[in-house]
Protein backbone atom coordinates (compact mmCIF):
# COMPACT_ATOMS: atom_id res chain seq x y z
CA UNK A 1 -15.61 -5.85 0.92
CA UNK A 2 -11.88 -5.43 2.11
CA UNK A 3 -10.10 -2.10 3.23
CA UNK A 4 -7.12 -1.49 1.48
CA UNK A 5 -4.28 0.70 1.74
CA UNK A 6 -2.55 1.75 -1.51
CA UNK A 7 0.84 3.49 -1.87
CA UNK A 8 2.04 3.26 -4.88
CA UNK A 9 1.68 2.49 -9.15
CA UNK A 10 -2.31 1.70 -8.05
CA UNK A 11 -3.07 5.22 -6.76
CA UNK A 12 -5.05 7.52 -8.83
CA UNK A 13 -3.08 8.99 -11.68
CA UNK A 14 -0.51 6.45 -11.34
CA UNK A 15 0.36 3.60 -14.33
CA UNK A 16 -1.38 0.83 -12.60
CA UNK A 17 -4.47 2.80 -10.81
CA UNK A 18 -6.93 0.78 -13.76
CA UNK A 19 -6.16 -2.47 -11.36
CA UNK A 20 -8.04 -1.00 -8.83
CA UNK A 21 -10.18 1.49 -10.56
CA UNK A 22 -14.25 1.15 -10.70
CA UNK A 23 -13.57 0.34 -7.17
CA UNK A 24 -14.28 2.83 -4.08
CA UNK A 25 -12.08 5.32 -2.96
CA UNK A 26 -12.55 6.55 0.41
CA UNK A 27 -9.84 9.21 0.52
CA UNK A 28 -6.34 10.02 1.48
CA UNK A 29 -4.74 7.94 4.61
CA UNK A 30 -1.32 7.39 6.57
CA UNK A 31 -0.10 4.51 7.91
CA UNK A 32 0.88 4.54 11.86
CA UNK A 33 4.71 4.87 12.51
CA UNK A 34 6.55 1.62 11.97
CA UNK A 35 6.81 1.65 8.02
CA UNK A 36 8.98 2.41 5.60
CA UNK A 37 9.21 3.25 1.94
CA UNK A 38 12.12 1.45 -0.52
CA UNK A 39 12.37 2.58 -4.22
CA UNK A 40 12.20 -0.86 -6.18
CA UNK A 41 13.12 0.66 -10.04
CA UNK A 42 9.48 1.38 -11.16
CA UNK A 43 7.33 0.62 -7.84
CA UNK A 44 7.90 0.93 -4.32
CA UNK A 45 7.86 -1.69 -1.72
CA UNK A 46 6.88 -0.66 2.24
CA UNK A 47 8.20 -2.93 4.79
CA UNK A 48 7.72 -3.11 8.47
CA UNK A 49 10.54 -0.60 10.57
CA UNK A 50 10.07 -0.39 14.07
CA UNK A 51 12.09 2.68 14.36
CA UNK A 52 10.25 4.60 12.15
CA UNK A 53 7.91 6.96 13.70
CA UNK A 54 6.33 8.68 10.36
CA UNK A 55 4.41 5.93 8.38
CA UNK A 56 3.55 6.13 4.64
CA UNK A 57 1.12 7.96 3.00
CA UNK A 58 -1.29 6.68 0.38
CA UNK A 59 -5.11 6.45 -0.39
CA UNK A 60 -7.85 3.86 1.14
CA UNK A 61 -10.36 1.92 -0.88
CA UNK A 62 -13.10 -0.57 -0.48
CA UNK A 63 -12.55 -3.54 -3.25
CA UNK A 64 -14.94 -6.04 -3.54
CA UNK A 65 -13.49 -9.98 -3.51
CA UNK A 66 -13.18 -10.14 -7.12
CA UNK A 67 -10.60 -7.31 -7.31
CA UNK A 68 -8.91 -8.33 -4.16
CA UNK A 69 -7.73 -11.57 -5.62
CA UNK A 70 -7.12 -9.72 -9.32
CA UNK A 71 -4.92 -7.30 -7.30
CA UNK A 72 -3.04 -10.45 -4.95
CA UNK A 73 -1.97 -11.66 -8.72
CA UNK A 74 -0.69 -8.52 -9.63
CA UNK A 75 1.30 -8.05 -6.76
CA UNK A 76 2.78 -11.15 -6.73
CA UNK A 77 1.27 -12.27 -3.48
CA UNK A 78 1.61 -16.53 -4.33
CA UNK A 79 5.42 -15.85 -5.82
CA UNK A 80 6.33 -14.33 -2.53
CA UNK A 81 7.13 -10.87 -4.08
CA UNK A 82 4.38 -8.91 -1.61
CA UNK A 83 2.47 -10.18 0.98
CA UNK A 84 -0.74 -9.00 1.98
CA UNK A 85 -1.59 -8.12 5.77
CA UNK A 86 -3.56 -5.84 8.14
CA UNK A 87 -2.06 -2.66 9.34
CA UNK A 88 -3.41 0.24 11.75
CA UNK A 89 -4.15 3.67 9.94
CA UNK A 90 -4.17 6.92 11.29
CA UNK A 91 -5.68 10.09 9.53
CA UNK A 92 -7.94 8.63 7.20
CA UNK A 93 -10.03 11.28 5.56
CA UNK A 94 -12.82 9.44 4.49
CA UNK A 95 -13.61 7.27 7.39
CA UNK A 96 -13.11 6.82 10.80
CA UNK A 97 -11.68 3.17 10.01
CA UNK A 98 -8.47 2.40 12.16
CA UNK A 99 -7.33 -0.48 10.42
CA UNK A 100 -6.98 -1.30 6.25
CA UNK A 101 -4.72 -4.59 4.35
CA UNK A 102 -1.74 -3.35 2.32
CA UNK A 103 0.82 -5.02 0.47
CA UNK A 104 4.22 -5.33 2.39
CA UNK A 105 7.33 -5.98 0.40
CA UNK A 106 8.39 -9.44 1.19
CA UNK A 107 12.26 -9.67 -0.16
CA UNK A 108 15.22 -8.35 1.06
CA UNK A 109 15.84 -4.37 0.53
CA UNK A 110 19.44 -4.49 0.80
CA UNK A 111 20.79 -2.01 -1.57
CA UNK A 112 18.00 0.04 -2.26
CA UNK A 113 16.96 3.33 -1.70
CA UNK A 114 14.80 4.91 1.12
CA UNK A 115 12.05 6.60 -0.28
CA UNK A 116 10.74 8.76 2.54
CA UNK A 117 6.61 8.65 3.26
CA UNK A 118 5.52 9.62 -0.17
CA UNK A 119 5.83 7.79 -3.23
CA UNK A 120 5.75 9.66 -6.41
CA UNK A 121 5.62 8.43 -9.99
């Protein structure tokens, strides 16, 4: 079982939560400063920025194997278009876990908008 931290189209009552749904959620969490929200058209992307000192909020889960690699397809992990990695939490609701995987954007932002810590659909 993995930790991950979702932010976007996969949270509950978003377009792309059945990806990750029938998995368990363990509640609301926040990243640690040193992230940042970009609006991509219809999904965000959160990349790595030092300065920040907010972080993102989002929801953990616990996903077995088989939906881990279903959800590294869908993300685009082996075309480059997210990468997945470990970050450090802080907040979580649901658990007193410190550290989760996400998905960090992995192409250029240039051009696009800051989102802020939230991500709404």
């Amino acid at each position: 079982m993995t930790r991950l931290f979702v932010y976007g189209t996969l949270k509950r009552g978003c377009k792309n939560h059945h990806h990750i749904a029938g998995q368990t959620y363990l509640g609301e969490a926040r990243t640690a400063g040193g992230y940042r929200l970009y609006d991509l058209g219809d999904y965000p992307g959160m990349v790595a920025a030092p300065d920040d000192r907010d972080g993102v909020t989002g929801e953990l889960w616990e996903v077995d194997d088989r939906a881990l690699t279903h959800l590294d397809d869908f993300e685009g992990v082996n075309e480059g278009l997210y990468l997945r990695a470990p970050i450090n939490l802080v907040n979580t609701t649901a658990s007193e876990t410190a550290s989760a995987h996400t998905y960090l954007y992995a192409r250029a932002t240039a051009g696009c908008a800051v989102i802020g810590t939230t991500w709404t659909e």
